[in-house]
Protein backbone atom coordinates (compact mmCIF):
# COMPACT_ATOMS: atom_id res chain seq x y z
CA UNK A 1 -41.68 -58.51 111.13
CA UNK A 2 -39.88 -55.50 110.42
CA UNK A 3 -37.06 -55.38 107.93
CA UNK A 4 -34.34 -54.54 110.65
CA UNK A 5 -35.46 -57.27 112.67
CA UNK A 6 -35.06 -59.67 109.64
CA UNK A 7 -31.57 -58.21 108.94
CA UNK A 8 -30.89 -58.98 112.31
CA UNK A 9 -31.63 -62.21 112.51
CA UNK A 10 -29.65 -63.10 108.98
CA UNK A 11 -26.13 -61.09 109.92
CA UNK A 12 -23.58 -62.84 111.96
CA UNK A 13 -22.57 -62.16 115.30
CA UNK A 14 -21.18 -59.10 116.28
CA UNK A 15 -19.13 -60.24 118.38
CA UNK A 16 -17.68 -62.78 115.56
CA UNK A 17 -17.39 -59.83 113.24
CA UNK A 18 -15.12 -58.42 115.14
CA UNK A 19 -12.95 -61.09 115.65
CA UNK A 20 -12.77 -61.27 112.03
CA UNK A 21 -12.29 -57.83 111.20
CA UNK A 22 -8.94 -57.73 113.75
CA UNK A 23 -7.21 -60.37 111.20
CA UNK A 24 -8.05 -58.94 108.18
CA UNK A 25 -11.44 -61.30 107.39
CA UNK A 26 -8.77 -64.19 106.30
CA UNK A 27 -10.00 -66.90 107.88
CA UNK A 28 -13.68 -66.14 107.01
CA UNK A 29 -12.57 -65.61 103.28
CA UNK A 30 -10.67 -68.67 103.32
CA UNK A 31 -13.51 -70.47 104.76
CA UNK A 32 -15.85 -69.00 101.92
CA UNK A 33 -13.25 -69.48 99.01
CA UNK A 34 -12.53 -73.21 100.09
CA UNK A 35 -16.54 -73.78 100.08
CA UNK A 36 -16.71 -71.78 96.47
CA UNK A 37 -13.45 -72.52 94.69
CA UNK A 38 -13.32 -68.83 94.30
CA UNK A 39 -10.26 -66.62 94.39
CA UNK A 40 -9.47 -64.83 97.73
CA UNK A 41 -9.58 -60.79 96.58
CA UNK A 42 -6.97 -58.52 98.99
CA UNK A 43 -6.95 -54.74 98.54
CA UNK A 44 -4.29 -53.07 99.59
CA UNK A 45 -3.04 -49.11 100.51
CA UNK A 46 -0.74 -47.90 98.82
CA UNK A 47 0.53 -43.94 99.84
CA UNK A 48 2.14 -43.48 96.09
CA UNK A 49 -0.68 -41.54 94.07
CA UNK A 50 0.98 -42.73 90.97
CA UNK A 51 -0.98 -46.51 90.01
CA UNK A 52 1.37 -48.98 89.01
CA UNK A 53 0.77 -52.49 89.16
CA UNK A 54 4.04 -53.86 89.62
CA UNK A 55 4.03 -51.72 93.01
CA UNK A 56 5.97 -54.83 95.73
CA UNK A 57 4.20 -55.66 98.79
CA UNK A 58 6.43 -54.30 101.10
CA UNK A 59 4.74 -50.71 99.88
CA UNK A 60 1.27 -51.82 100.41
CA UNK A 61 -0.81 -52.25 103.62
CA UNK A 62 -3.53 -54.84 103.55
CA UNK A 63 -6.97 -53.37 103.99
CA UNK A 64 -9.02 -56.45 103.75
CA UNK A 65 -9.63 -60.23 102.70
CA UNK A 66 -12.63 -60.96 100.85
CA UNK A 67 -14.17 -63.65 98.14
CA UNK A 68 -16.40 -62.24 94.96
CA UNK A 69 -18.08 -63.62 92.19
CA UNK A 70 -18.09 -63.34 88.67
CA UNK A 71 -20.91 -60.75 88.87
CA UNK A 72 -19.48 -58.23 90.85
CA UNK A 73 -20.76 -59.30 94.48
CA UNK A 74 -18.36 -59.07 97.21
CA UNK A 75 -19.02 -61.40 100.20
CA UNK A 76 -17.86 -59.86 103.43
CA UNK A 77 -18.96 -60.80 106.96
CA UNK A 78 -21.08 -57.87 107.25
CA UNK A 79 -22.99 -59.20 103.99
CA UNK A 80 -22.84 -59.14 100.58
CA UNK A 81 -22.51 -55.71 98.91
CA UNK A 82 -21.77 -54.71 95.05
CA UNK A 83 -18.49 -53.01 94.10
CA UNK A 84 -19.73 -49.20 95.33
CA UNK A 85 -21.47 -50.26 98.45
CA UNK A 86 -18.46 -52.13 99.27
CA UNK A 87 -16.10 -49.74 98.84
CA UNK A 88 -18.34 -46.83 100.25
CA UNK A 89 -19.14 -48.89 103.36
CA UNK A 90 -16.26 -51.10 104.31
CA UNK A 91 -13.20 -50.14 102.15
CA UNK A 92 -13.40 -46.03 102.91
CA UNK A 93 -14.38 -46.25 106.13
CA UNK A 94 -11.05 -48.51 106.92
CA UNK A 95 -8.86 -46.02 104.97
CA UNK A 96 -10.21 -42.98 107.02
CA UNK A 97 -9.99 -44.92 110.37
CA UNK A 98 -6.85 -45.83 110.42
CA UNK A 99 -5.69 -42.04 109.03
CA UNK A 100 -4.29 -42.75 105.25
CA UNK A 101 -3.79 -40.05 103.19
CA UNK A 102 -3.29 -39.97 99.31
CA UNK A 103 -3.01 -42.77 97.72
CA UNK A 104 -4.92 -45.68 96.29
CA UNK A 105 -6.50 -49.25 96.62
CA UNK A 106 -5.24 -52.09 94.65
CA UNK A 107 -6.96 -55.26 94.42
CA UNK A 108 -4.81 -58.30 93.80
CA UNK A 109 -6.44 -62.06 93.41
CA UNK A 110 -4.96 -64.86 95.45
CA UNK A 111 -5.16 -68.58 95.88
CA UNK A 112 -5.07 -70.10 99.35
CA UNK A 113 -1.41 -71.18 98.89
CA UNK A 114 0.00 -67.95 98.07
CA UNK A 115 -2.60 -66.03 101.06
CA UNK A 116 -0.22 -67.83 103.35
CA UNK A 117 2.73 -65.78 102.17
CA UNK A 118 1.29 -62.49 102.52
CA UNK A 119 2.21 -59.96 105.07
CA UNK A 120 -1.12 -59.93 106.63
CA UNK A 121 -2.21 -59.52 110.42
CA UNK A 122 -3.47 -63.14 110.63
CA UNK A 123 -2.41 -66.76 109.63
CA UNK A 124 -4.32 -68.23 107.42
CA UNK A 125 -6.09 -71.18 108.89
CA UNK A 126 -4.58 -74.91 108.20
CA UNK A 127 -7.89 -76.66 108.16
């Protein structure tokens, strides 16, 4: 069988990727961090070219929800990717889609509790 074939048959639904990708991939993440016990990851936009960490949320747009390992994996729900293909293939292509200019990506680290808080297009789920 040919390898796109077996890719195929191992990705989820589109359709289900979709839904996720409208809220931000919350509930997936959630759903993978409660299974892990790992720490949701959100990057955000920022439009100020100067990087400062104590930047406050209401500057920042979130750009997605994801969980990661201690080895540098990211796992999204369109698979699990290393820092650079990550950022390459999900991260850039968000920023150029929805038209940001300069600025820069901040990754903050989150547990469920605090997700819930965050200005974020979807509610985290409850169960």
């Amino acid at each position: 069988m040919g390898q796109a074939k077996i890719k195929q048959r191992t990705a989820f639904n589109p359709r289900s990727i979709g839904e996720w990708e409208a809220n931000d991939c919350v509930n997936f993440a959630v759903a993978l961090a409660r299974l892990t016990g790992w720490l949701l990851h959100v990057d955000w936009w920022s439009v100020s070219a100067e990087r400062r960490e104590d930047i406050p949320l209401d500057q920042l747009t979130p750009l997605r929800v994801y969980v990661a390992d201690n080895q540098d994996r990211i796992f999204d729900v369109r698979g699990v990717k290393n820092i650079v293909e990550f950022n390459e293939g999900i991260l850039f292509k968000i920023i150029r889609k929805n038209g940001f200019g300069n600025g820069c990506v901040y990754t903050r680290f989150y547990d469920e509790a605090k997700l819930r808080s965050l200005p974020l297009r979807s509610h985290v789920m409850t169960h």
